[in-house]
PDB file of N, CA and C in Angstrom:
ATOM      1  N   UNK A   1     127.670  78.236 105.480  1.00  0.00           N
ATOM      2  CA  UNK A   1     126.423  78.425 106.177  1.00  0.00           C
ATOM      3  C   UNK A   1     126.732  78.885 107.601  1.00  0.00           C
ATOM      4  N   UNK A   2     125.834  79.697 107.947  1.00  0.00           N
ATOM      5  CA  UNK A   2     126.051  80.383 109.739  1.00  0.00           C
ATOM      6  C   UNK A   2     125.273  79.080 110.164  1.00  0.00           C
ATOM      7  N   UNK A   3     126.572  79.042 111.513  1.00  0.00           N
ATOM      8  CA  UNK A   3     125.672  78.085 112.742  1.00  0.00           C
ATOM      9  C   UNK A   3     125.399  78.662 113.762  1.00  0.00           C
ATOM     10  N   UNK A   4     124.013  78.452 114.240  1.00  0.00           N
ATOM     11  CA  UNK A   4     123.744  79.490 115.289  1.00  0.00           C
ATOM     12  C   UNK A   4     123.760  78.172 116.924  1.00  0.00           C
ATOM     13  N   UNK A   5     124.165  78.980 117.669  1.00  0.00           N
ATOM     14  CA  UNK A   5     124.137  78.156 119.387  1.00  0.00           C
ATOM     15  C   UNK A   5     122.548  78.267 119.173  1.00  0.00           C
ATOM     16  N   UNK A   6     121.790  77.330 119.915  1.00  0.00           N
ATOM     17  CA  UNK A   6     120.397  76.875 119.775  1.00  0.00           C
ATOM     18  C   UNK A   6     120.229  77.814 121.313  1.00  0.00           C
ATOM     19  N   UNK A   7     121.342  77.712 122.454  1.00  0.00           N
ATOM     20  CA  UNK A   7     120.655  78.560 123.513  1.00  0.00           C
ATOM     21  C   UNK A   7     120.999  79.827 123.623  1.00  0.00           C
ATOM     22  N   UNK A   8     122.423  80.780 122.922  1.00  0.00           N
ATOM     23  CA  UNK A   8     122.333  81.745 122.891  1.00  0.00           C
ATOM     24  C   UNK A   8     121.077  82.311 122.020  1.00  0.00           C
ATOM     25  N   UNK A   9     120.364  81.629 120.958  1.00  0.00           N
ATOM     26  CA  UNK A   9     119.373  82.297 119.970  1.00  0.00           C
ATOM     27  C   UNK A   9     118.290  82.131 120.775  1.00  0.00           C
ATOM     28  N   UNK A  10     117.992  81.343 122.654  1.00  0.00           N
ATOM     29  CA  UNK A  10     116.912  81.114 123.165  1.00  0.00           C
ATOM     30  C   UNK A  10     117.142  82.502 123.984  1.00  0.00           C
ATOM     31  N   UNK A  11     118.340  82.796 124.493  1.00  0.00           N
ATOM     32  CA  UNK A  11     118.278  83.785 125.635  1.00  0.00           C
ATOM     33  C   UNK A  11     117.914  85.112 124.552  1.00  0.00           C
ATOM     34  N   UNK A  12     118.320  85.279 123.470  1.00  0.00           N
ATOM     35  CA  UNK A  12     118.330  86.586 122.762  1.00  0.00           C
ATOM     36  C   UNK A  12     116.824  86.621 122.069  1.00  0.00           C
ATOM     37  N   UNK A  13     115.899  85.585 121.872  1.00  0.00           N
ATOM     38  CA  UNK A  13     114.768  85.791 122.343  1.00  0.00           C
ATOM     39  C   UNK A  13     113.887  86.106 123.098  1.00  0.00           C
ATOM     40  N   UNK A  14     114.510  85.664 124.103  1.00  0.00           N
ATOM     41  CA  UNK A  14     113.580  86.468 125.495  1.00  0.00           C
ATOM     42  C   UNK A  14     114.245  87.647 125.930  1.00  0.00           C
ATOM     43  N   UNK A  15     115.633  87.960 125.810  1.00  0.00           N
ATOM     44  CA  UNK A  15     115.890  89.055 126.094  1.00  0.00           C
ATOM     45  C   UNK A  15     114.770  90.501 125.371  1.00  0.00           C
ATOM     46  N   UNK A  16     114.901  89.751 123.620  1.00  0.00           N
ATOM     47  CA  UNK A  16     114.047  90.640 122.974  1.00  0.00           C
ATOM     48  C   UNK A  16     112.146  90.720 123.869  1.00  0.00           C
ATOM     49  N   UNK A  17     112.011  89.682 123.771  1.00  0.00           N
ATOM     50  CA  UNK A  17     110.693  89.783 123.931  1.00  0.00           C
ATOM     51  C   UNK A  17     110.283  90.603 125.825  1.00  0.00           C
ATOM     52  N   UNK A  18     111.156  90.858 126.691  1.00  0.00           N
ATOM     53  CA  UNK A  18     111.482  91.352 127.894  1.00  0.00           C
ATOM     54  C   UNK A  18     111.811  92.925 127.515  1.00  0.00           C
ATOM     55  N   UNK A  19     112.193  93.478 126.323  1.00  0.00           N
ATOM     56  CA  UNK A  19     113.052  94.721 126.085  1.00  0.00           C
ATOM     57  C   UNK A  19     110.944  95.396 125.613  1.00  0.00           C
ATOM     58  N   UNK A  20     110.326  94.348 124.535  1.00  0.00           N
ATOM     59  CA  UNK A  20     109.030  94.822 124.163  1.00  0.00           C
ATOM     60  C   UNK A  20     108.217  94.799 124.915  1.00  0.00           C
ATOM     61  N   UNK A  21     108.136  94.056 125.681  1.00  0.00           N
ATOM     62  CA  UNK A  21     107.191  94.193 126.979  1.00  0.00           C
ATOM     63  C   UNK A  21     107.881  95.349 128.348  1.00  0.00           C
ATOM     64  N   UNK A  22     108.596  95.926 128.087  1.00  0.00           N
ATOM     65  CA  UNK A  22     108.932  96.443 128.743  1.00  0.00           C
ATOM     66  C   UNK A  22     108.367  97.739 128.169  1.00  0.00           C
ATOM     67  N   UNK A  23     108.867  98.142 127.003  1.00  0.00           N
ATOM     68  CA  UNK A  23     108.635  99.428 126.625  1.00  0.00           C
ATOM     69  C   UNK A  23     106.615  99.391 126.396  1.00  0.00           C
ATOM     70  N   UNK A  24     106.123  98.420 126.077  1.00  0.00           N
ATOM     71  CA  UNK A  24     104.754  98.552 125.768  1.00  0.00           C
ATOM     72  C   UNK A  24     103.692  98.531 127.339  1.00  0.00           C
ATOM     73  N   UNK A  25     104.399  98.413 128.562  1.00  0.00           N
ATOM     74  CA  UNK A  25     104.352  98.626 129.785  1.00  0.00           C
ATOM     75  C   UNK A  25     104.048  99.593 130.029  1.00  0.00           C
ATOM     76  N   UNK A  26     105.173 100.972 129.295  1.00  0.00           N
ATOM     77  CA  UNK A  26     105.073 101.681 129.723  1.00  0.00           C
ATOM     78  C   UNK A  26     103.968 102.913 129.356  1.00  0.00           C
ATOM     79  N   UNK A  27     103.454 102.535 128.544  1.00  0.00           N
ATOM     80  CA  UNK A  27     102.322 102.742 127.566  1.00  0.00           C
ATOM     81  C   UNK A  27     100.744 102.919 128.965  1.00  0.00           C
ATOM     82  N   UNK A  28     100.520 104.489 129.317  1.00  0.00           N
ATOM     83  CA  UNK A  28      99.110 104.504 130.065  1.00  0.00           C
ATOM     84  C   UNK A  28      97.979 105.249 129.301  1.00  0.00           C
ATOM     85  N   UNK A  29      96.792 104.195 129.273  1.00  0.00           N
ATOM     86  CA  UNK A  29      95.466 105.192 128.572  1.00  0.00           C
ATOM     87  C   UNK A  29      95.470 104.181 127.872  1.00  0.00           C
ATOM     88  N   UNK A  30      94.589 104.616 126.905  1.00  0.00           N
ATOM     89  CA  UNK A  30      94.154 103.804 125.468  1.00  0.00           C
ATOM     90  C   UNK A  30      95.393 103.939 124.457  1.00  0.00           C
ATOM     91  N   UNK A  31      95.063 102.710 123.704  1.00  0.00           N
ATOM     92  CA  UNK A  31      96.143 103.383 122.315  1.00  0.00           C
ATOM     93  C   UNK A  31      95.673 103.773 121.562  1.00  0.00           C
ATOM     94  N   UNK A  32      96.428 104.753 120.720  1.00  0.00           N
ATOM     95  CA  UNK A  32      95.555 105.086 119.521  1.00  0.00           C
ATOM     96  C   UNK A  32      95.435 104.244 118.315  1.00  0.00           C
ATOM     97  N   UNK A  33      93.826 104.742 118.300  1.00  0.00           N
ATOM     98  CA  UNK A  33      92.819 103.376 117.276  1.00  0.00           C
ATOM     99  C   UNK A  33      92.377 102.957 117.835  1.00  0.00           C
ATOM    100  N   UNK A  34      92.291 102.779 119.321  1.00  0.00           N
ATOM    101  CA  UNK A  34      91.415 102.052 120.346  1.00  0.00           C
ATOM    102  C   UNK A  34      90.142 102.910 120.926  1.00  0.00           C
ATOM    103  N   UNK A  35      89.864 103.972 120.372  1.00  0.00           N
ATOM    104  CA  UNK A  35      88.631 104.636 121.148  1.00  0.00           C
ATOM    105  C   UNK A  35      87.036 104.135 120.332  1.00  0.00           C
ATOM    106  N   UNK A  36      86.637 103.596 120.865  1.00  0.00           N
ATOM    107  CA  UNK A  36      85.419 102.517 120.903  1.00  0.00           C
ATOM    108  C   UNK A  36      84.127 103.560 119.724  1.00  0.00           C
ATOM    109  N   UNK A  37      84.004 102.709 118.886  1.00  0.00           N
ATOM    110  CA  UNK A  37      83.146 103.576 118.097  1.00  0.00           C
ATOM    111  C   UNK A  37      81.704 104.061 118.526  1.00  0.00           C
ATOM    112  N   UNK A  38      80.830 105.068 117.895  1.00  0.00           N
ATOM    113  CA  UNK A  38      79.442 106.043 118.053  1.00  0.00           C
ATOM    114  C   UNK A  38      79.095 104.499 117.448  1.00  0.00           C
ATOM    115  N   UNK A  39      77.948 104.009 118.446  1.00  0.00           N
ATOM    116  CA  UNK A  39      77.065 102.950 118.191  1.00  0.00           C
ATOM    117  C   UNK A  39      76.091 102.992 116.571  1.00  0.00           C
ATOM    118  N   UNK A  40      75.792 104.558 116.419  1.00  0.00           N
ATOM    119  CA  UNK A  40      75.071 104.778 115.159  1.00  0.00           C
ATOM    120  C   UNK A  40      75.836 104.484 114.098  1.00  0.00           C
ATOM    121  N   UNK A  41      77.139 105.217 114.441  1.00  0.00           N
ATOM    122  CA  UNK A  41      78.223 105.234 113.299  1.00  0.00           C
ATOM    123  C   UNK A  41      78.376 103.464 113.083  1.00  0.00           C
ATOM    124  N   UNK A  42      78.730 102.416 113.749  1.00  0.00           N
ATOM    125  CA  UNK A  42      78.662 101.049 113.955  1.00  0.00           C
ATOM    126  C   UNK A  42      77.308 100.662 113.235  1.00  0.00           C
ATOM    127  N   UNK A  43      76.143 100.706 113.356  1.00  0.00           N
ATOM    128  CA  UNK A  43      74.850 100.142 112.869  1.00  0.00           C
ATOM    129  C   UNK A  43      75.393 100.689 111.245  1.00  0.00           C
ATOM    130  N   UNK A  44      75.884 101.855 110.787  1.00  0.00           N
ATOM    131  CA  UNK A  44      75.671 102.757 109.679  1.00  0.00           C
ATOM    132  C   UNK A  44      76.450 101.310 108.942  1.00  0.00           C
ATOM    133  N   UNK A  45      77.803 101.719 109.551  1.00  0.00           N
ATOM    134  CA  UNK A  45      78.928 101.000 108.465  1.00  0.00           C
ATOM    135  C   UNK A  45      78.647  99.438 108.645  1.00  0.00           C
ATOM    136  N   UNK A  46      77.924  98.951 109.283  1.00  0.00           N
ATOM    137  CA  UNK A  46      77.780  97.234 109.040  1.00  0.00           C
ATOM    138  C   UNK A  46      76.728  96.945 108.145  1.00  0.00           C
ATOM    139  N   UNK A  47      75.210  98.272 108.011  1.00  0.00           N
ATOM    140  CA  UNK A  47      74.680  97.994 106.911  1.00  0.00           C
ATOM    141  C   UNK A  47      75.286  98.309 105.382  1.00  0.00           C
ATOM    142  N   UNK A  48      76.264  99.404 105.548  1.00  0.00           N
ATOM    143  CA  UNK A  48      77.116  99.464 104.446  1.00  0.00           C
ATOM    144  C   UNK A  48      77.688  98.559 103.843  1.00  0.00           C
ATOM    145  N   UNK A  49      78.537  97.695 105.027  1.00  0.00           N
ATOM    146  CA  UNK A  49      78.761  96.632 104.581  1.00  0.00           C
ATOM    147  C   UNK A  49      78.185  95.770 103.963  1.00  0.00           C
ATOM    148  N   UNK A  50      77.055  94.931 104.679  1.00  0.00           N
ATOM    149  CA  UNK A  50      76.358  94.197 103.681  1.00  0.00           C
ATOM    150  C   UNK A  50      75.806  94.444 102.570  1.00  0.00           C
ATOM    151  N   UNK A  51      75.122  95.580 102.666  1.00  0.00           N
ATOM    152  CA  UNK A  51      74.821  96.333 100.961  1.00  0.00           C
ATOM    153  C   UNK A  51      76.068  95.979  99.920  1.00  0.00           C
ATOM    154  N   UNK A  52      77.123  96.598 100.633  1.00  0.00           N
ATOM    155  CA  UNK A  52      78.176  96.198  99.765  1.00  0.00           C
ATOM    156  C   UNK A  52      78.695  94.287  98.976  1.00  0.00           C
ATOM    157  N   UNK A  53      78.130  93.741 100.156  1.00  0.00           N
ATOM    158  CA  UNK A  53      78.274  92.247 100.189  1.00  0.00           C
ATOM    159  C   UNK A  53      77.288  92.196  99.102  1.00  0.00           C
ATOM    160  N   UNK A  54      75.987  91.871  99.462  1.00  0.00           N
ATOM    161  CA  UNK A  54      74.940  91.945  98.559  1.00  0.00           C
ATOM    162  C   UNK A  54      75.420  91.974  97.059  1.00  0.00           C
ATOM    163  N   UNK A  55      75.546  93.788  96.883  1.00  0.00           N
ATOM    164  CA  UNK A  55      75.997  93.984  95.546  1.00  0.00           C
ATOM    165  C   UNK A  55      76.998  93.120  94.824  1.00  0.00           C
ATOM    166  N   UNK A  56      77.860  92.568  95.684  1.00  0.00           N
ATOM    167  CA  UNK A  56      79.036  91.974  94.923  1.00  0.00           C
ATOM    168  C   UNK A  56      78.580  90.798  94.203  1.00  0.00           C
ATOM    169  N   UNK A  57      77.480  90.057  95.283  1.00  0.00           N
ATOM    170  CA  UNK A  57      77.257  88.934  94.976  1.00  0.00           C
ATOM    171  C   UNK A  57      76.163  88.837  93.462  1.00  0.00           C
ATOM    172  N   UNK A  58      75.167  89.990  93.731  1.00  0.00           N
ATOM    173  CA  UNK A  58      74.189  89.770  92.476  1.00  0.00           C
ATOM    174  C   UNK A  58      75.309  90.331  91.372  1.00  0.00           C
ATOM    175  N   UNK A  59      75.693  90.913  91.549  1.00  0.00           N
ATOM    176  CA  UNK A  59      76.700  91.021  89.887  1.00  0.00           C
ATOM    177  C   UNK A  59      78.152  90.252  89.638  1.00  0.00           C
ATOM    178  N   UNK A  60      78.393  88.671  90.804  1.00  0.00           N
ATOM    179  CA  UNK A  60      79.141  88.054  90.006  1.00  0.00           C
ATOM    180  C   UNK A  60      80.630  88.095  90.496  1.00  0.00           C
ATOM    181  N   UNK A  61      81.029  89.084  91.119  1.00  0.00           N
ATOM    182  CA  UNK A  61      82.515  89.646  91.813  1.00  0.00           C
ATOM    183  C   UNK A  61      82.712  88.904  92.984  1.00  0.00           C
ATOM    184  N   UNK A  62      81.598  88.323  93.596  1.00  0.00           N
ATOM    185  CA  UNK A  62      81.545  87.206  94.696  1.00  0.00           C
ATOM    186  C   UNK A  62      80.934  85.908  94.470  1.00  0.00           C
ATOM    187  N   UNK A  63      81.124  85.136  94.428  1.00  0.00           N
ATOM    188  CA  UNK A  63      80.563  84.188  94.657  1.00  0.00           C
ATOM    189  C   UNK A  63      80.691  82.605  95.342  1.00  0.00           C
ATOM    190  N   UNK A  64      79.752  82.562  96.262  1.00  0.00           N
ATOM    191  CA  UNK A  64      79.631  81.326  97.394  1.00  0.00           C
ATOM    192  C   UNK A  64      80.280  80.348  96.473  1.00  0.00           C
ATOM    193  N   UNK A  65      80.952  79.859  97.267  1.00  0.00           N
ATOM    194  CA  UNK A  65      81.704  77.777  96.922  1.00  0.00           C
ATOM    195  C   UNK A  65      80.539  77.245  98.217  1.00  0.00           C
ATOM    196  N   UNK A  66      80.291  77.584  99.100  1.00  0.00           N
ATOM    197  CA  UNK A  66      80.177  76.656 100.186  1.00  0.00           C
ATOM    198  C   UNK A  66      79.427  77.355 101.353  1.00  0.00           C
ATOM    199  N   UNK A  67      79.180  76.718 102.597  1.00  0.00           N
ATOM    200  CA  UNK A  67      79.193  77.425 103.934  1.00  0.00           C
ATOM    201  C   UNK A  67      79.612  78.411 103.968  1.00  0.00           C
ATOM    202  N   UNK A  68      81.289  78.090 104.304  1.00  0.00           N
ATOM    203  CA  UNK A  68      82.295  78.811 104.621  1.00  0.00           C
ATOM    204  C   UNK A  68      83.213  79.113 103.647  1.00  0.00           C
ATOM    205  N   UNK A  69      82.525  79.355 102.433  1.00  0.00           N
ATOM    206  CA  UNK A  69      84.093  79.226 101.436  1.00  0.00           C
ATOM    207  C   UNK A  69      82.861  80.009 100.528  1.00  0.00           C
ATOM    208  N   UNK A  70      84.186  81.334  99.399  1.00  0.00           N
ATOM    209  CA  UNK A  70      83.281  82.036  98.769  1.00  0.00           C
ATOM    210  C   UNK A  70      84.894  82.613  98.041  1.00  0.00           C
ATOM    211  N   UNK A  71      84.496  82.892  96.267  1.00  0.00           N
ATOM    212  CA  UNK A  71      85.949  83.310  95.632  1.00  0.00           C
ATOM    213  C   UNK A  71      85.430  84.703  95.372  1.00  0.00           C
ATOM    214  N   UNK A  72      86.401  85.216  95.450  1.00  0.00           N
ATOM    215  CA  UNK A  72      86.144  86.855  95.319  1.00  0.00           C
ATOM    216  C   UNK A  72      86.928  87.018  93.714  1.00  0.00           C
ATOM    217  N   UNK A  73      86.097  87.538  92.962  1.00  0.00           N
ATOM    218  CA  UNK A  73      86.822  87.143  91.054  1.00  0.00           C
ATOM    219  C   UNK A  73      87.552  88.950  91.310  1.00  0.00           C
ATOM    220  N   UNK A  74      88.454  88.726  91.294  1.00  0.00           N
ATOM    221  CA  UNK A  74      89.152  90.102  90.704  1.00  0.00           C
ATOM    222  C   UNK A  74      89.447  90.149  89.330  1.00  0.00           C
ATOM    223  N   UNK A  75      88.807  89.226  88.367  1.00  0.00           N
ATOM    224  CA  UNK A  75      89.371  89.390  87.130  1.00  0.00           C
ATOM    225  C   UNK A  75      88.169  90.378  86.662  1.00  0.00           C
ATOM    226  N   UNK A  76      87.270  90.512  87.393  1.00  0.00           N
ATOM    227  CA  UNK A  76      85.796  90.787  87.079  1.00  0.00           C
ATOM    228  C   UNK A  76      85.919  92.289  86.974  1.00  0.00           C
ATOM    229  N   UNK A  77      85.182  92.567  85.637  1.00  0.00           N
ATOM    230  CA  UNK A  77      85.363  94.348  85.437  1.00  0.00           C
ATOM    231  C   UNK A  77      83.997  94.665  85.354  1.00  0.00           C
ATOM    232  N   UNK A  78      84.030  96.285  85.836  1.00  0.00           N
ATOM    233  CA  UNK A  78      82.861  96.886  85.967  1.00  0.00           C
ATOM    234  C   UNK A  78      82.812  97.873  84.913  1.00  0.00           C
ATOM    235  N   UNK A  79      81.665  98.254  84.274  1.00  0.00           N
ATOM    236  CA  UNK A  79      81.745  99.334  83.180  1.00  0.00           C
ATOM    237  C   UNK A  79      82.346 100.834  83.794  1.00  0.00           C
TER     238      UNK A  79
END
């Protein structure tokens, strides 16, 4: 079995985590995937969504346990 030093594996952690913050520093502007969505486009796809929710649920592919708890059946086939 490898034995590792408990403080060389502490410094070579932060070394790492000092090398990623370094390079993600250097990073100016937005990132890409970060440009803030068309508010319409947002209203569109959240009613999509729930439509989609909806549907799952009246035909069975979803269904509530609880509050917060709901099994999603993937065994469930569609014609």
């Amino acid at each position: 079995m490898k034995t590792v030093d408990y403080q060389d594996w502490k410094r070579e952690i932060a070394r790492r985590q000092r090398r990623i913050l370094a390079v993600e520093s250097k990073f100016q502007g937005r990132a890409p995937g970060r440009r803030p969505r068309d508010p319409e486009k947002e209203k569109l796809l959240a009613r999509l969504d729930k439509a989609r929710f909806e549907r799952y649920l009246k035909s069975g592919k979803i269904v509530i346990l609880g509050p917060r708890r709901w099994k999603w059946r993937i065994d469930f086939r569609t014609p």
